[in-house]
Protein backbone atom coordinates (compact mmCIF):
# COMPACT_ATOMS: atom_id res chain seq x y z
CA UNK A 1 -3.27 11.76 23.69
CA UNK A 2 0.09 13.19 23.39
CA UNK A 3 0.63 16.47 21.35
CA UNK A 4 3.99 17.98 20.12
CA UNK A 5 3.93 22.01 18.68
CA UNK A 6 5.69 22.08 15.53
CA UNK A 7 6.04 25.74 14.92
CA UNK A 8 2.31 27.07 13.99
CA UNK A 9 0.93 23.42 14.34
CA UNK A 10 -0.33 21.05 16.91
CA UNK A 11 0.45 17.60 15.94
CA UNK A 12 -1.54 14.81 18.21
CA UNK A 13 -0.98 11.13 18.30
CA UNK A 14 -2.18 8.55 20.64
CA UNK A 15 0.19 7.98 23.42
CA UNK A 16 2.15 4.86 22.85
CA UNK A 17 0.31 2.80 25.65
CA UNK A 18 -3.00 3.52 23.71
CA UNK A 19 -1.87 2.30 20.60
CA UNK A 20 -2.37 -1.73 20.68
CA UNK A 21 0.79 -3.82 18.83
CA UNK A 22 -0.33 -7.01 17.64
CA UNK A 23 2.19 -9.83 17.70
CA UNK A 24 1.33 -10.99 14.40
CA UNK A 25 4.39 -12.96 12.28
CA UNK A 26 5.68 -11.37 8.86
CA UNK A 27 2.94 -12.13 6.31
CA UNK A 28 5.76 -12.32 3.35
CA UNK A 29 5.95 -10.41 0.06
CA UNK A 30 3.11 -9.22 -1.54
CA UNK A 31 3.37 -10.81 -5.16
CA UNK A 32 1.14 -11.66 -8.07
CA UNK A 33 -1.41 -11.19 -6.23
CA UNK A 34 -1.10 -12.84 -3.08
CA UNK A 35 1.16 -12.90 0.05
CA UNK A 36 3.91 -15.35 -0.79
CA UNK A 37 7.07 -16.71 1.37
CA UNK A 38 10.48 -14.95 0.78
CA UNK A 39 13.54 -16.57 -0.18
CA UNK A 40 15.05 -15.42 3.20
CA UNK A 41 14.36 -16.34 6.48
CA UNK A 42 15.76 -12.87 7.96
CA UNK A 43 13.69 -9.89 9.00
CA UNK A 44 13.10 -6.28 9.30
CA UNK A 45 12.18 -4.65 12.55
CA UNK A 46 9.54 -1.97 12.16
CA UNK A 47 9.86 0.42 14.39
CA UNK A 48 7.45 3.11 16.07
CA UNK A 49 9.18 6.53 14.95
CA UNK A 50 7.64 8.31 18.11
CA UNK A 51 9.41 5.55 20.92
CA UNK A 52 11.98 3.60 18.69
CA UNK A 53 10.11 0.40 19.79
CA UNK A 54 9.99 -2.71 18.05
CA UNK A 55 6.35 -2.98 16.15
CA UNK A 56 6.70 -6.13 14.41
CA UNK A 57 8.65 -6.94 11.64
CA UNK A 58 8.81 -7.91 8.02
CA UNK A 59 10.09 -9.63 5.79
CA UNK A 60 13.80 -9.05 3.52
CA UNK A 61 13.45 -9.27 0.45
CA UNK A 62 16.57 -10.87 -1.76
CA UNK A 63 17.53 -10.65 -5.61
CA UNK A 64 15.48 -13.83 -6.43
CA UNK A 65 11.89 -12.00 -4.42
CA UNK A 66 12.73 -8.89 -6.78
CA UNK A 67 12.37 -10.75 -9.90
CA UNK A 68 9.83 -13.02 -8.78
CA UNK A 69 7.70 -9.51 -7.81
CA UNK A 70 9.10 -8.15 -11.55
CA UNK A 71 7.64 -11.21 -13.19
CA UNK A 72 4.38 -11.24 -12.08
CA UNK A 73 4.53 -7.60 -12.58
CA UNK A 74 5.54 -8.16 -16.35
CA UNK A 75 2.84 -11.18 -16.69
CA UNK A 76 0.04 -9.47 -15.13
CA UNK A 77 0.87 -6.24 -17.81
CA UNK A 78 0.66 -8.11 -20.72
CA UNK A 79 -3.04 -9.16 -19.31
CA UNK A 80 -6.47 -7.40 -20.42
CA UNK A 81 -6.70 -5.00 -17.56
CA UNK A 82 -9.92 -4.56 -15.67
CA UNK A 83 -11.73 -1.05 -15.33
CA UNK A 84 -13.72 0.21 -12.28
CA UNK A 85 -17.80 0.33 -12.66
CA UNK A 86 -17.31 4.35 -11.92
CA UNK A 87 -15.68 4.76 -14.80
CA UNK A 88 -17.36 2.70 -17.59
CA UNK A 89 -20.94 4.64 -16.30
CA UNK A 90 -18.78 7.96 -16.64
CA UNK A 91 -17.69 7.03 -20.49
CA UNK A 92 -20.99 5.63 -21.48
CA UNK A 93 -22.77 9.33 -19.89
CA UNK A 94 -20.36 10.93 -22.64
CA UNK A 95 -20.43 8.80 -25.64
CA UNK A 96 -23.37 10.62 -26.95
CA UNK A 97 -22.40 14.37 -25.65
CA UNK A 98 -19.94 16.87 -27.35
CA UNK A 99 -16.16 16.92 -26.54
CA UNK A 100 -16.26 19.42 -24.08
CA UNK A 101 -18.82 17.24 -21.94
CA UNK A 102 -15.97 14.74 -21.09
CA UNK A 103 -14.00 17.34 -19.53
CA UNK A 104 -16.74 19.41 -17.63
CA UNK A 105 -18.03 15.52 -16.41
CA UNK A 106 -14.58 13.55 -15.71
C-alpha cells in the first residue's frame, strides 16, 4: 500500500504491482442501450494517473458515434420512462396523507 501526505491528509492507494490490469480489448460505445462498434478503428490509451502506464484503452469516438449516441438518446426520451419499485411504494405511502407527509417521508 503506498500512501502520499497531502497537507492534513493521508491518501492510500494500492501500489501499482497490486493492482491487476486486465488485457481486455475496447468494448465500443455505450449506445441505446448496448455496447456497439465505433465508426473508427483508432483508440484511446487510458492511463494510470499514479505511474503514467498504459491501462487499456478505448475507443474514439467520431461525428457519426455522436449522433448515433444523440439519436438513441432522443428516441429513448420520447419513450414512457420506467420508475424504480422504491419510489412507486414511497408515492402510494403518501397518496392518502396530508401535504406535508410527502416532504417529512421523501
Amino acid at each position: 500500500m503506498a500512501s502520499t501526505e497531502i497537507g492534513r491528509f493521508t491518501v492510500r492507494r494500492p501500489s501499482p504491482d497490486q493492482i491487476p490490469v486486465a488485457d481486455v480489448p475496447p468494448a465500443g460505445h455505450f449506445i441505446g442501450g448496448s455496447f456497439v462498434q465505433g465508426s473508427s478503428t483508432e483508440v484511446i490509451d487510458v492511463l494510470d494517473p499514479t505511474t503514467e502506464e498504459i491501462l487499456g484503452s478505448v475507443p474514439a469516438g467520431t461525428i457519426d458515434d455522436v449522433d448515433s449516441a444523440v439519436e438513441a438518446a432522443l428516441a429513448a426520451h420520447d419513450q414512457p420512462q420506467r420508475v424504480s419499485p422504491g419510489y412507486e411504494v414511497g408515492s402510494r405511502c403518501v397518496a392518502g396523507r396530508p401535504d406535508n407527509a410527502r416532504t417529512s417521508i421523501m
